[in-house]
C-alpha atoms as a PDB file:
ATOM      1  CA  UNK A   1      41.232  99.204   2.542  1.00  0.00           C
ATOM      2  CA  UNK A   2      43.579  96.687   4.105  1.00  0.00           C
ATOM      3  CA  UNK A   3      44.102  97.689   7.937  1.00  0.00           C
ATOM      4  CA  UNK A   4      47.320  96.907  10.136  1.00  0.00           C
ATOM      5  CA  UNK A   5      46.811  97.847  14.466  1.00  0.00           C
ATOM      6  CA  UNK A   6      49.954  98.555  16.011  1.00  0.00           C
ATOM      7  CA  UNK A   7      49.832  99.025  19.799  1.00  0.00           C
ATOM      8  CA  UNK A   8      51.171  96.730  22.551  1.00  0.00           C
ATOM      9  CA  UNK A   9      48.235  97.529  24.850  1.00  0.00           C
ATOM     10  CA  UNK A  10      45.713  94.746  24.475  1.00  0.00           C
ATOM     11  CA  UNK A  11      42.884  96.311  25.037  1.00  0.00           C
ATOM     12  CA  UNK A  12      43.695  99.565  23.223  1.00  0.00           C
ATOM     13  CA  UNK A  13      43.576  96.806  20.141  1.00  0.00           C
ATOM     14  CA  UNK A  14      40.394  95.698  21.018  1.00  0.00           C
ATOM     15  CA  UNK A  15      38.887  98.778  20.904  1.00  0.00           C
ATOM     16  CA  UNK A  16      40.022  99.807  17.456  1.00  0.00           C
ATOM     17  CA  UNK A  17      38.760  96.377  15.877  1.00  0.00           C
ATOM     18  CA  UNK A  18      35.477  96.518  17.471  1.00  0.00           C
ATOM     19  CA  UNK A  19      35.294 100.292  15.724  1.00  0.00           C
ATOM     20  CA  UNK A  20      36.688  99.104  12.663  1.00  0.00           C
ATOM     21  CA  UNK A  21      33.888  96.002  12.509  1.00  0.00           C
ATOM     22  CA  UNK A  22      31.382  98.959  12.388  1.00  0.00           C
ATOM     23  CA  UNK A  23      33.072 100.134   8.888  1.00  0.00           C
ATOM     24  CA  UNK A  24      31.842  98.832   5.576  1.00  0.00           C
ATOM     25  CA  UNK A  25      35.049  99.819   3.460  1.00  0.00           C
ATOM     26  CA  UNK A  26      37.736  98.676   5.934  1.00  0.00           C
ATOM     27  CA  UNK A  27      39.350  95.541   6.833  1.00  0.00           C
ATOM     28  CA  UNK A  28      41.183  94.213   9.534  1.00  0.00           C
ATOM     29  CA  UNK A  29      44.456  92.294   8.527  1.00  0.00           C
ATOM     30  CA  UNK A  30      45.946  91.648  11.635  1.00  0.00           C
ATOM     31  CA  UNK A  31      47.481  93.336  14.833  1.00  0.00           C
ATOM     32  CA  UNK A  32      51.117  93.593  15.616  1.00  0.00           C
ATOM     33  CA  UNK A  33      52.220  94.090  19.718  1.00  0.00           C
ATOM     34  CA  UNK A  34      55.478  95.932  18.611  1.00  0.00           C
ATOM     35  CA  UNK A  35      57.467  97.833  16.387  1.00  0.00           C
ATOM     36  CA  UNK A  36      59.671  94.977  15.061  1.00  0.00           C
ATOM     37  CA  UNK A  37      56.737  92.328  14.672  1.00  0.00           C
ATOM     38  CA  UNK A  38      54.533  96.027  12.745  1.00  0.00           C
ATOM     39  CA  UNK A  39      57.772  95.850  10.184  1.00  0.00           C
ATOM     40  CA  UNK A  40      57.390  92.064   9.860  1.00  0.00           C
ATOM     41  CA  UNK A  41      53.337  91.958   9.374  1.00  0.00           C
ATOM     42  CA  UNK A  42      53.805  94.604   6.928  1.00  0.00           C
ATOM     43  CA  UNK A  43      55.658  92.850   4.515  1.00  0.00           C
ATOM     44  CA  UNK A  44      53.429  89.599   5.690  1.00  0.00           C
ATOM     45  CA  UNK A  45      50.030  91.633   4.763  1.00  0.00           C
ATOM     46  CA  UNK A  46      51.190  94.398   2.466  1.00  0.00           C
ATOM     47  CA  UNK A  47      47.856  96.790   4.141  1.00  0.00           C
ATOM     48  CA  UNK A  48      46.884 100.165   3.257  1.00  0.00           C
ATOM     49  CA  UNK A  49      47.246 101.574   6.228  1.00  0.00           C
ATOM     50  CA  UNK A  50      48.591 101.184   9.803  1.00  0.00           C
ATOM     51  CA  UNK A  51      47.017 102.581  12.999  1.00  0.00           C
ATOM     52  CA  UNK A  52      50.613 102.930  15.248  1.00  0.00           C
ATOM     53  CA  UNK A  53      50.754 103.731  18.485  1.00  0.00           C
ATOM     54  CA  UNK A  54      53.596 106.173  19.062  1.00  0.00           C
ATOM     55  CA  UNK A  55      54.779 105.112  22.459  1.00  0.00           C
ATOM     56  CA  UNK A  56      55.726 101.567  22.816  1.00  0.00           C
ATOM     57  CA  UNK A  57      58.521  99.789  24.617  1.00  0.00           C
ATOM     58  CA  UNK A  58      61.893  99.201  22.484  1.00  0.00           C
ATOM     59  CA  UNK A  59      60.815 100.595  18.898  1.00  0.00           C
ATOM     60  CA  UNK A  60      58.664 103.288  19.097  1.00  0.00           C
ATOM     61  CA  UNK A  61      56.302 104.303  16.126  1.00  0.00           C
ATOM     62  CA  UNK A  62      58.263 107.302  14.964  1.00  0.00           C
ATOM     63  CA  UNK A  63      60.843 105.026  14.120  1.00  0.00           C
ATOM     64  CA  UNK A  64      58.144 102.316  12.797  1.00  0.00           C
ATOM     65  CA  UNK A  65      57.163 104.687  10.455  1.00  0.00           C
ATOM     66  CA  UNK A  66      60.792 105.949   9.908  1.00  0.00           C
ATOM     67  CA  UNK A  67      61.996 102.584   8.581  1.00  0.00           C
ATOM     68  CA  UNK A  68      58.651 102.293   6.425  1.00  0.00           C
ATOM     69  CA  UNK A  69      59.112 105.295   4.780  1.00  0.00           C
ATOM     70  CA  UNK A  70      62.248 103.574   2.923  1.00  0.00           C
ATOM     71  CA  UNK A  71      59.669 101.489   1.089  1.00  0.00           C
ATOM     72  CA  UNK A  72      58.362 101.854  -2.708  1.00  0.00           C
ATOM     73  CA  UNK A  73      55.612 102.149  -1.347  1.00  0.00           C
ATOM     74  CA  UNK A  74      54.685 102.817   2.293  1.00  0.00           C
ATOM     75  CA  UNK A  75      51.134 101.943   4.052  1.00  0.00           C
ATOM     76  CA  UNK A  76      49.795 105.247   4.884  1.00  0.00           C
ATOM     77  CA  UNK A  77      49.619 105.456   8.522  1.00  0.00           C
ATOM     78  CA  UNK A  78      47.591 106.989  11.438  1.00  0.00           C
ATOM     79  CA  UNK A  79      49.397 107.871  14.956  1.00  0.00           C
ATOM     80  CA  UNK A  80      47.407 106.792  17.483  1.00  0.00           C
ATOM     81  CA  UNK A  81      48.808 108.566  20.936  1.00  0.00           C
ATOM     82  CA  UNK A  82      47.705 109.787  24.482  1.00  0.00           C
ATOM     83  CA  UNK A  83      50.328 112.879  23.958  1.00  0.00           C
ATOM     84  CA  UNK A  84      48.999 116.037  25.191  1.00  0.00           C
ATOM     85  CA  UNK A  85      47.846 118.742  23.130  1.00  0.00           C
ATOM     86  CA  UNK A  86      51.053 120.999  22.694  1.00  0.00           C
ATOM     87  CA  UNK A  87      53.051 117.441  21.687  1.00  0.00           C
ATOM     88  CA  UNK A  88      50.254 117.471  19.150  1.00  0.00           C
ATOM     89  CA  UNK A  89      50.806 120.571  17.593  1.00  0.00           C
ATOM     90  CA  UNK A  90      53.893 119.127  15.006  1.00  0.00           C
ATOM     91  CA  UNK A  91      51.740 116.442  13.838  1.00  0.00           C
ATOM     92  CA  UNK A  92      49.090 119.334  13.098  1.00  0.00           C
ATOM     93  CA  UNK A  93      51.604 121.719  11.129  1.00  0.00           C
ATOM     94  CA  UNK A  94      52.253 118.287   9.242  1.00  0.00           C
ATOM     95  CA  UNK A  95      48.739 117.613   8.459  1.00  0.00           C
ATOM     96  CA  UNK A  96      49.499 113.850   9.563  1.00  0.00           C
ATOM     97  CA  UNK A  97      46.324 111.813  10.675  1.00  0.00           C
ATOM     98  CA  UNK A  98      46.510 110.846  14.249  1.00  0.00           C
ATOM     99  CA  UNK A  99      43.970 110.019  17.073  1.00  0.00           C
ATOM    100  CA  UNK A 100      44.012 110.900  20.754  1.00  0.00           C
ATOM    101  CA  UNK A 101      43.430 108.058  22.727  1.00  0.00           C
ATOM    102  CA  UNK A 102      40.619 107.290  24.211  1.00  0.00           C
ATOM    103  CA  UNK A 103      39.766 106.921  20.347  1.00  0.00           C
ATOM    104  CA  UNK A 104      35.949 107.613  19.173  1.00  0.00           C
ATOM    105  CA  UNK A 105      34.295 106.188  16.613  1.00  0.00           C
ATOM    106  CA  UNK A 106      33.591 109.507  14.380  1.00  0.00           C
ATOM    107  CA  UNK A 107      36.927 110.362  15.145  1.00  0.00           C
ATOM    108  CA  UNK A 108      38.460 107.179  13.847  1.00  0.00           C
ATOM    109  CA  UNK A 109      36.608 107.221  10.368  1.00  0.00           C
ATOM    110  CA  UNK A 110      37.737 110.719  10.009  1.00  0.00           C
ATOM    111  CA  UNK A 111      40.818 109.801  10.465  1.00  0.00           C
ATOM    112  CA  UNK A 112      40.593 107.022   7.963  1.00  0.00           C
ATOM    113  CA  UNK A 113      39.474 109.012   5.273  1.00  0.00           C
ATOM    114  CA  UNK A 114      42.757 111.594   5.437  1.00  0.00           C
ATOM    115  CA  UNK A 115      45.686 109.209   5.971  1.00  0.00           C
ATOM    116  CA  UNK A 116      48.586 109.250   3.709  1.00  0.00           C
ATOM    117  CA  UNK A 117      52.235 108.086   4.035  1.00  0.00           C
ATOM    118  CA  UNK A 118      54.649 110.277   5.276  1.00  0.00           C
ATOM    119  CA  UNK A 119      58.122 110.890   3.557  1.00  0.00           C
ATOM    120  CA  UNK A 120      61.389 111.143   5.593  1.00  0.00           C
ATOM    121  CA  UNK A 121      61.207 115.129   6.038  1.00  0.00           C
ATOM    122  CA  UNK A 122      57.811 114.701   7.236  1.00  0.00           C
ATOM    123  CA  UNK A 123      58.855 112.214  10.341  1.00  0.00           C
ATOM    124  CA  UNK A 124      61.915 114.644  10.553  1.00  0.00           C
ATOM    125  CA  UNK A 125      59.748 117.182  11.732  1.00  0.00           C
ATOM    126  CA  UNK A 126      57.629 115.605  13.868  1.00  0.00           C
ATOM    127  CA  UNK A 127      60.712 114.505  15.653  1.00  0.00           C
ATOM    128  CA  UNK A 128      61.400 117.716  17.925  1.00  0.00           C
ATOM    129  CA  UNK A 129      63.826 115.652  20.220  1.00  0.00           C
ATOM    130  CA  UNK A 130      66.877 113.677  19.078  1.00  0.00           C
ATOM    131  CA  UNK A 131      66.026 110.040  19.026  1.00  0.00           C
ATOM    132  CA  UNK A 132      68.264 106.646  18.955  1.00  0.00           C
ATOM    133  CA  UNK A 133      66.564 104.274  17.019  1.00  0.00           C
ATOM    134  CA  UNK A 134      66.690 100.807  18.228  1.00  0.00           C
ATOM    135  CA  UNK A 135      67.512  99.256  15.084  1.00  0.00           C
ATOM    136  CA  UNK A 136      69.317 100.266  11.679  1.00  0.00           C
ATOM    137  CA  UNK A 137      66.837  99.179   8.715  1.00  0.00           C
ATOM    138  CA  UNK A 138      67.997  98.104   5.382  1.00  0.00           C
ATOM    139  CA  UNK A 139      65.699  97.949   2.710  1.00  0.00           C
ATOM    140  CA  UNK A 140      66.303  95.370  -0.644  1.00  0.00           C
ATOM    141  CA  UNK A 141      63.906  94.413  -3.107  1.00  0.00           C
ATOM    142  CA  UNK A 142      61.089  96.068  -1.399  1.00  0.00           C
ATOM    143  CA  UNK A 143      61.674  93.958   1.783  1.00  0.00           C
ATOM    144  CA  UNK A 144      63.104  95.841   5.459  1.00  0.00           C
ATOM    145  CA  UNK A 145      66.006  94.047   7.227  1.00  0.00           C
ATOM    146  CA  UNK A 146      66.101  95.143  10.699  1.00  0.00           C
ATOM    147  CA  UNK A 147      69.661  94.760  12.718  1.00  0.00           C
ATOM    148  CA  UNK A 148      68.709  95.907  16.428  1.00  0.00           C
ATOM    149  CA  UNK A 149      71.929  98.571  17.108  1.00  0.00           C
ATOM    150  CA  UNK A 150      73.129  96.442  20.009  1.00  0.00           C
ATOM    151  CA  UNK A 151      73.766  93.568  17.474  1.00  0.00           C
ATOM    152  CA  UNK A 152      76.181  95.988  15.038  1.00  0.00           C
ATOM    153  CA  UNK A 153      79.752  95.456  15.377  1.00  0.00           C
ATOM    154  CA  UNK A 154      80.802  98.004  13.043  1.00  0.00           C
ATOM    155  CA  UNK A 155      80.001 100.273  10.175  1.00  0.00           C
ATOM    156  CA  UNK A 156      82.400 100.490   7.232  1.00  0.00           C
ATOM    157  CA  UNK A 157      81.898 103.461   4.288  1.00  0.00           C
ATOM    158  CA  UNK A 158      82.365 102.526   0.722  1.00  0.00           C
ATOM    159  CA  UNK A 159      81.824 105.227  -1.869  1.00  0.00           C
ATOM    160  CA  UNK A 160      78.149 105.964  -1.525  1.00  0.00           C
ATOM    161  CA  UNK A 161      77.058 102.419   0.870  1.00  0.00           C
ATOM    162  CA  UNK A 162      77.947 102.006   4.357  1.00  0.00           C
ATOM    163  CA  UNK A 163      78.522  97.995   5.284  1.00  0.00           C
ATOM    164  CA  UNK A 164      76.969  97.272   8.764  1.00  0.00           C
ATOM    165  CA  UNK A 165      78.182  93.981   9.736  1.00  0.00           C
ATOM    166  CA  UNK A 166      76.181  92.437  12.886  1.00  0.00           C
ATOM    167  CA  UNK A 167      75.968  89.646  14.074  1.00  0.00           C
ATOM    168  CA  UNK A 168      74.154  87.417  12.067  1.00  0.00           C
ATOM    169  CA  UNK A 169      75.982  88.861   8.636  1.00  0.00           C
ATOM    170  CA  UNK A 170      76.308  91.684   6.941  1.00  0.00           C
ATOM    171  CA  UNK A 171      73.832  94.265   4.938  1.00  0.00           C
ATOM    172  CA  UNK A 172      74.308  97.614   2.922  1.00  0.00           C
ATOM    173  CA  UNK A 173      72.749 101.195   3.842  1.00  0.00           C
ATOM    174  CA  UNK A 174      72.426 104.494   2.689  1.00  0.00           C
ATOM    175  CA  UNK A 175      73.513 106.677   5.344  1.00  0.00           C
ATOM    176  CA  UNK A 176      76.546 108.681   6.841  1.00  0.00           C
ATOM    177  CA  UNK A 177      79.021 107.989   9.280  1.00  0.00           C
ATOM    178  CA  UNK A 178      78.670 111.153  10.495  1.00  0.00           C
ATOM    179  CA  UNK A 179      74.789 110.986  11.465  1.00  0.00           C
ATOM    180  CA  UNK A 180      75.460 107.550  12.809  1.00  0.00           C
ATOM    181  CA  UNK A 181      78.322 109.078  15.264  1.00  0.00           C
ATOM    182  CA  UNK A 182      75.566 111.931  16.642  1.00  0.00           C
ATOM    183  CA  UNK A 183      73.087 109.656  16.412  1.00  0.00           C
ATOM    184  CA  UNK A 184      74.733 106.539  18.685  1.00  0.00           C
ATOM    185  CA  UNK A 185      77.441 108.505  20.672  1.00  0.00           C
ATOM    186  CA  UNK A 186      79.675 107.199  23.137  1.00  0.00           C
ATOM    187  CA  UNK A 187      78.239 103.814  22.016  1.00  0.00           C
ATOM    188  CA  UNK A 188      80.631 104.037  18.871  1.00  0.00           C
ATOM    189  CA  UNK A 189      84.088 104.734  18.365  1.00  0.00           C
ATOM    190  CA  UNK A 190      85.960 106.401  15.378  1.00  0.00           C
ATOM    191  CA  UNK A 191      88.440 104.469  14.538  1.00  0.00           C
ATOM    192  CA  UNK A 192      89.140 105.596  10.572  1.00  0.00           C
ATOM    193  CA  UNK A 193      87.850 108.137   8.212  1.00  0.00           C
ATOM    194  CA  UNK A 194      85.403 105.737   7.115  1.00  0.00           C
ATOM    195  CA  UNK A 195      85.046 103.130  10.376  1.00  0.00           C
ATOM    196  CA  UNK A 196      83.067 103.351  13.074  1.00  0.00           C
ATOM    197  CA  UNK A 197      82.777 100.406  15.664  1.00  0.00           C
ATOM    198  CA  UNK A 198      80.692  99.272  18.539  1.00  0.00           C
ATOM    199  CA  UNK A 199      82.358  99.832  21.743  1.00  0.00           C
ATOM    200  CA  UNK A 200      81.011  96.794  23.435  1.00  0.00           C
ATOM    201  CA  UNK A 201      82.596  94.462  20.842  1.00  0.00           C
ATOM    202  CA  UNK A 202      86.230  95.933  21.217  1.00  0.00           C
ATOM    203  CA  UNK A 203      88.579  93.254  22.482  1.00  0.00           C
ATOM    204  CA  UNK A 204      92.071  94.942  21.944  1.00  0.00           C
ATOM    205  CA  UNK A 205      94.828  96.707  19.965  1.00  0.00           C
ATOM    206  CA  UNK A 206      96.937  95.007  18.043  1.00  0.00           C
ATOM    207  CA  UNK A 207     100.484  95.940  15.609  1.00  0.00           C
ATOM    208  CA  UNK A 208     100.681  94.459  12.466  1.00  0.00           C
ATOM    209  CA  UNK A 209     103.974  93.490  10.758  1.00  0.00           C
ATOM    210  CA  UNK A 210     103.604  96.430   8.452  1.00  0.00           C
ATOM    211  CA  UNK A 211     103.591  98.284  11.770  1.00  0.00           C
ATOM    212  CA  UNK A 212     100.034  99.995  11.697  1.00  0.00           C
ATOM    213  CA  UNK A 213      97.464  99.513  14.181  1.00  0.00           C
ATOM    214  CA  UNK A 214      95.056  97.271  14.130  1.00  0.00           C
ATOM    215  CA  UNK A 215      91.546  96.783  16.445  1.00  0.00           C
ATOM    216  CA  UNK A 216      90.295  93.142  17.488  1.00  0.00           C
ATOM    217  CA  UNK A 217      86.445  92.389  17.844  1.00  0.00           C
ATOM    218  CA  UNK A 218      84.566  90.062  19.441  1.00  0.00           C
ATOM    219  CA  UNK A 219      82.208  87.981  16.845  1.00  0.00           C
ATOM    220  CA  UNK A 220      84.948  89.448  13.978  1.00  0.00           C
ATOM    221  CA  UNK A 221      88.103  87.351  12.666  1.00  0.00           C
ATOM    222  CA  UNK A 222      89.308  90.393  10.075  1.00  0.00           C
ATOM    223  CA  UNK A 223      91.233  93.626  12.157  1.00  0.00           C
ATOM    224  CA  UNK A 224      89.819  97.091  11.321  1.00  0.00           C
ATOM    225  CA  UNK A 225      92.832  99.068  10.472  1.00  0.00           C
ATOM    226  CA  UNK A 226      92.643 102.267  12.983  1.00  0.00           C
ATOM    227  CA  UNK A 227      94.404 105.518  11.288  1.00  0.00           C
ATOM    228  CA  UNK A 228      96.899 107.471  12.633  1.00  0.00           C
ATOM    229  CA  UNK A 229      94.429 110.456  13.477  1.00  0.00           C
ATOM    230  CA  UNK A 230      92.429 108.100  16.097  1.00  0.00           C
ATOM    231  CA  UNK A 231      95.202 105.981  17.535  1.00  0.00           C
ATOM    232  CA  UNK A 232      95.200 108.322  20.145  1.00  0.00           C
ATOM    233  CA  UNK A 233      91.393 108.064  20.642  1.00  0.00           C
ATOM    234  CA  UNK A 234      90.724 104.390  20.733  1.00  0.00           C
ATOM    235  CA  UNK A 235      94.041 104.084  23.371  1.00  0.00           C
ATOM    236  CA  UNK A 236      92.006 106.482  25.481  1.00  0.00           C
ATOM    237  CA  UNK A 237      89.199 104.830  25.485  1.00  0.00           C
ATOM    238  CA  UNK A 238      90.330 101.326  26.161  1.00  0.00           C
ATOM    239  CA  UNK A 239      92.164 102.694  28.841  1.00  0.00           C
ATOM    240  CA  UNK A 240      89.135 104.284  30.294  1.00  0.00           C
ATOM    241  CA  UNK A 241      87.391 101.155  29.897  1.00  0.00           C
ATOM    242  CA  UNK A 242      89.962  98.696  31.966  1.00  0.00           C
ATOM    243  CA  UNK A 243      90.147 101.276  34.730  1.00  0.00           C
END
Protein backbone atom coordinates (compact mmCIF):
# COMPACT_ATOMS: atom_id res chain seq x y z
CA UNK A 1 0.00 0.00 0.00
CA UNK A 2 1.18 3.29 -1.45
CA UNK A 3 1.44 5.93 1.53
CA UNK A 4 1.03 9.88 1.19
CA UNK A 5 2.08 12.11 4.90
CA UNK A 6 0.35 15.24 5.06
CA UNK A 7 1.36 17.51 7.96
CA UNK A 8 3.33 20.79 7.87
CA UNK A 9 5.11 19.98 11.14
CA UNK A 10 8.49 18.54 10.26
CA UNK A 11 9.03 16.50 12.78
CA UNK A 12 5.48 15.17 13.18
CA UNK A 13 6.59 13.70 9.47
CA UNK A 14 9.48 12.22 10.73
CA UNK A 15 7.91 10.36 13.15
CA UNK A 16 5.32 8.70 10.97
CA UNK A 17 8.09 7.53 8.35
CA UNK A 18 10.32 6.16 10.90
CA UNK A 19 6.94 4.04 12.07
CA UNK A 20 6.04 3.32 8.70
CA UNK A 21 9.88 1.89 7.89
CA UNK A 22 8.95 -0.67 10.65
CA UNK A 23 5.93 -1.99 8.28
CA UNK A 24 6.46 -4.74 5.77
CA UNK A 25 3.22 -4.02 3.59
CA UNK A 26 3.48 -0.20 3.44
CA UNK A 27 5.30 2.26 1.48
CA UNK A 28 6.24 5.64 1.73
CA UNK A 29 5.57 7.79 -1.48
CA UNK A 30 6.32 11.04 -0.40
CA UNK A 31 5.29 13.86 2.14
CA UNK A 32 3.37 16.94 1.30
CA UNK A 33 3.80 20.30 3.91
CA UNK A 34 0.23 21.53 2.91
CA UNK A 35 -3.07 21.09 1.72
CA UNK A 36 -2.55 22.47 -1.83
CA UNK A 37 0.94 20.68 -2.46
CA UNK A 38 -1.34 17.00 -0.60
CA UNK A 39 -3.85 17.72 -3.80
CA UNK A 40 -0.86 18.08 -6.15
CA UNK A 41 1.26 14.85 -4.84
CA UNK A 42 -1.85 13.00 -5.09
CA UNK A 43 -2.35 13.17 -8.57
CA UNK A 44 1.75 13.05 -8.80
CA UNK A 45 1.74 9.53 -6.77
CA UNK A 46 -1.80 8.25 -7.14
CA UNK A 47 -1.23 6.38 -3.16
CA UNK A 48 -3.58 4.34 -1.31
CA UNK A 49 -3.83 6.22 1.40
CA UNK A 50 -3.04 9.61 3.02
CA UNK A 51 -2.15 10.24 6.69
CA UNK A 52 -3.61 14.23 6.91
CA UNK A 53 -3.19 16.26 9.53
CA UNK A 54 -6.41 18.15 10.20
CA UNK A 55 -5.08 21.45 11.36
CA UNK A 56 -2.77 23.17 9.06
CA UNK A 57 -2.32 26.77 8.03
CA UNK A 58 -4.44 27.96 4.81
CA UNK A 59 -6.15 24.53 3.68
CA UNK A 60 -6.96 22.49 6.35
CA UNK A 61 -7.47 18.62 5.95
CA UNK A 62 -11.23 18.60 6.15
CA UNK A 63 -11.19 20.44 3.12
CA UNK A 64 -8.10 18.23 1.72
CA UNK A 65 -10.18 15.46 1.98
CA UNK A 66 -13.31 17.45 0.85
CA UNK A 67 -11.86 18.21 -2.59
CA UNK A 68 -10.55 14.45 -2.82
CA UNK A 69 -13.66 13.04 -2.31
CA UNK A 70 -14.69 14.49 -5.93
CA UNK A 71 -12.32 11.89 -7.35
CA UNK A 72 -13.19 8.39 -9.14
CA UNK A 73 -11.44 7.22 -6.89
CA UNK A 74 -10.20 8.77 -3.63
CA UNK A 75 -6.99 7.54 -1.48
CA UNK A 76 -8.49 6.37 1.64
CA UNK A 77 -7.31 8.56 4.30
CA UNK A 78 -6.37 8.64 8.06
CA UNK A 79 -6.82 12.05 10.21
CA UNK A 80 -4.04 12.49 12.10
CA UNK A 81 -4.98 15.36 14.93
CA UNK A 82 -4.09 16.59 18.53
CA UNK A 83 -8.06 17.45 18.94
CA UNK A 84 -9.33 16.58 22.24
CA UNK A 85 -11.47 13.79 22.97
CA UNK A 86 -15.10 15.32 22.69
CA UNK A 87 -13.82 16.92 19.02
CA UNK A 88 -13.18 13.23 18.50
CA UNK A 89 -16.39 11.92 19.08
CA UNK A 90 -17.86 12.80 15.16
CA UNK A 91 -15.03 11.08 13.65
CA UNK A 92 -16.05 8.03 16.02
CA UNK A 93 -19.92 8.03 15.07
CA UNK A 94 -18.30 8.04 11.44
CA UNK A 95 -16.13 5.14 11.98
CA UNK A 96 -13.29 7.26 10.13
CA UNK A 97 -9.62 6.14 10.99
CA UNK A 98 -7.76 8.82 12.75
CA UNK A 99 -4.77 9.01 15.22
CA UNK A 100 -4.20 11.24 18.23
CA UNK A 101 -1.03 12.74 18.09
CA UNK A 102 1.60 11.85 19.81
CA UNK A 103 1.02 8.79 17.33
CA UNK A 104 2.17 5.11 18.56
CA UNK A 105 3.29 2.56 16.66
CA UNK A 106 0.37 -0.15 17.45
CA UNK A 107 -1.84 2.57 17.08
CA UNK A 108 -0.69 3.56 13.64
CA UNK A 109 -0.91 -0.06 12.09
CA UNK A 110 -4.32 -0.27 13.48
CA UNK A 111 -5.15 2.47 11.94
CA UNK A 112 -3.76 1.30 8.66
CA UNK A 113 -5.59 -1.71 8.52
CA UNK A 114 -9.30 0.20 8.81
CA UNK A 115 -8.90 3.20 6.50
CA UNK A 116 -11.29 3.82 3.78
CA UNK A 117 -12.29 6.94 1.76
CA UNK A 118 -14.85 9.00 2.91
CA UNK A 119 -17.81 10.26 0.66
CA UNK A 120 -19.09 13.90 0.82
CA UNK A 121 -21.88 13.16 3.61
CA UNK A 122 -19.29 11.57 5.58
CA UNK A 123 -16.89 14.91 5.74
CA UNK A 124 -20.35 16.72 6.07
CA UNK A 125 -20.70 15.34 9.31
CA UNK A 126 -17.60 15.56 10.69
CA UNK A 127 -17.83 19.20 9.94
CA UNK A 128 -19.88 20.45 13.13
CA UNK A 129 -18.84 24.17 12.42
CA UNK A 130 -19.39 26.08 9.17
CA UNK A 131 -16.17 26.25 7.29
CA UNK A 132 -14.82 28.60 4.25
CA UNK A 133 -12.75 26.64 2.22
CA UNK A 134 -9.75 28.30 0.89
CA UNK A 135 -10.10 27.20 -2.52
CA UNK A 136 -13.02 26.06 -4.97
CA UNK A 137 -11.86 22.58 -6.59
CA UNK A 138 -12.81 21.49 -9.99
CA UNK A 139 -12.36 18.12 -10.92
CA UNK A 140 -11.87 16.95 -15.01
CA UNK A 141 -10.67 13.83 -16.24
CA UNK A 142 -9.81 12.53 -12.90
CA UNK A 143 -7.43 15.50 -12.27
CA UNK A 144 -8.38 18.50 -9.25
CA UNK A 145 -7.99 22.16 -10.35
CA UNK A 146 -7.69 24.25 -7.38
CA UNK A 147 -8.65 28.23 -7.74
CA UNK A 148 -7.73 29.70 -4.14
CA UNK A 149 -11.29 31.87 -3.42
CA UNK A 150 -9.33 35.11 -3.25
CA UNK A 151 -8.35 34.57 -6.97
CA UNK A 152 -12.35 34.18 -8.17
CA UNK A 153 -13.78 37.11 -9.76
CA UNK A 154 -17.10 35.78 -10.24
CA UNK A 155 -19.38 32.82 -10.47
CA UNK A 156 -21.87 32.59 -13.34
CA UNK A 157 -24.88 29.64 -13.33
CA UNK A 158 -25.64 27.87 -16.50
CA UNK A 159 -28.30 25.18 -16.39
CA UNK A 160 -26.74 22.57 -14.17
CA UNK A 161 -22.61 24.14 -14.24
CA UNK A 162 -21.58 27.15 -12.50
CA UNK A 163 -18.51 29.08 -14.54
CA UNK A 164 -15.92 30.38 -11.97
CA UNK A 165 -13.74 32.63 -13.81
CA UNK A 166 -10.38 33.58 -11.77
CA UNK A 167 -7.73 34.83 -12.57
CA UNK A 168 -5.72 32.72 -14.51
CA UNK A 169 -9.00 31.48 -16.73
CA UNK A 170 -11.92 29.97 -16.30
CA UNK A 171 -13.22 26.29 -15.06
CA UNK A 172 -16.73 24.57 -14.60
CA UNK A 173 -18.30 23.23 -11.15
CA UNK A 174 -21.04 21.50 -9.80
CA UNK A 175 -22.39 23.53 -7.14
CA UNK A 176 -25.06 26.25 -6.19
CA UNK A 177 -25.05 29.78 -6.00
CA UNK A 178 -26.86 29.61 -3.12
CA UNK A 179 -24.28 27.46 -0.93
CA UNK A 180 -21.56 29.60 -2.38
CA UNK A 181 -23.45 32.93 -1.00
CA UNK A 182 -23.64 31.19 2.82
CA UNK A 183 -20.63 29.75 2.33
CA UNK A 184 -18.37 33.13 1.29
CA UNK A 185 -20.67 35.94 2.68
CA UNK A 186 -20.05 39.46 2.62
CA UNK A 187 -17.06 38.45 0.42
CA UNK A 188 -19.62 38.09 -2.58
CA UNK A 189 -22.21 40.11 -3.95
CA UNK A 190 -25.54 39.14 -5.75
CA UNK A 191 -25.70 40.83 -8.53
CA UNK A 192 -28.31 38.50 -10.82
CA UNK A 193 -30.35 35.45 -10.34
CA UNK A 194 -27.56 33.51 -11.51
CA UNK A 195 -24.26 35.96 -10.73
CA UNK A 196 -22.42 36.23 -7.94
CA UNK A 197 -19.12 38.37 -7.84
CA UNK A 198 -16.13 38.99 -5.71
CA UNK A 199 -16.36 42.16 -3.90
CA UNK A 200 -12.73 42.97 -4.03
CA UNK A 201 -12.70 42.96 -7.86
CA UNK A 202 -15.68 45.50 -8.24
CA UNK A 203 -14.49 48.63 -9.99
CA UNK A 204 -17.87 50.43 -10.80
CA UNK A 205 -21.40 50.74 -12.23
CA UNK A 206 -21.92 51.40 -15.45
CA UNK A 207 -25.40 52.17 -18.02
CA UNK A 208 -25.46 50.60 -21.12
CA UNK A 209 -27.10 52.10 -24.25
CA UNK A 210 -29.94 49.66 -23.88
CA UNK A 211 -30.21 51.40 -20.50
CA UNK A 212 -29.60 48.39 -18.03
CA UNK A 213 -26.97 48.25 -15.56
CA UNK A 214 -23.96 46.98 -15.94
CA UNK A 215 -20.88 46.05 -13.19
CA UNK A 216 -17.05 46.65 -14.16
CA UNK A 217 -14.25 44.26 -12.76
CA UNK A 218 -10.90 44.46 -12.29
CA UNK A 219 -8.91 41.53 -14.32
CA UNK A 220 -12.51 41.32 -16.52
CA UNK A 221 -13.09 43.23 -20.00
CA UNK A 222 -16.96 41.72 -20.42
CA UNK A 223 -19.77 43.75 -17.87
CA UNK A 224 -21.93 41.40 -15.75
CA UNK A 225 -25.37 42.58 -16.39
CA UNK A 226 -26.85 43.36 -12.68
CA UNK A 227 -30.88 42.79 -12.60
CA UNK A 228 -33.27 45.04 -11.55
CA UNK A 229 -33.91 43.12 -8.14
CA UNK A 230 -30.12 43.91 -6.95
CA UNK A 231 -29.53 47.34 -8.43
CA UNK A 232 -30.42 48.51 -5.24
CA UNK A 233 -27.97 46.13 -3.46
CA UNK A 234 -24.77 46.53 -5.34
CA UNK A 235 -25.44 50.72 -5.14
CA UNK A 236 -25.43 50.08 -1.40
CA UNK A 237 -22.64 48.42 -1.22
CA UNK A 238 -20.35 50.48 -3.36
CA UNK A 239 -21.47 53.24 -1.49
CA UNK A 240 -20.53 51.63 1.73
CA UNK A 241 -17.33 50.82 0.30
CA UNK A 242 -16.14 54.58 -0.87
CA UNK A 243 -17.27 55.94 2.49
Amino acid sequence: MKILIVDDEPLACERLARMLAELNDYELLDVAVNGKQAIEKVAQHEPDILLLDIRMPGMDGLEVAEHLSALDKPPAIIFTTAYDEHALAAFATQATAYLLKPIKQAQLEHALGRAHSLNKAQLQSLNNTPRRRSHISATSAGHIDLVAIDDVIYFQADQKYITVCHLDGSVLIEDSLRKLEEEFGDSLLRIHRNALVSVQHITGLQRGSDGRHYLSLKHCDELLLISRRHLAGVRKMLKSHIA
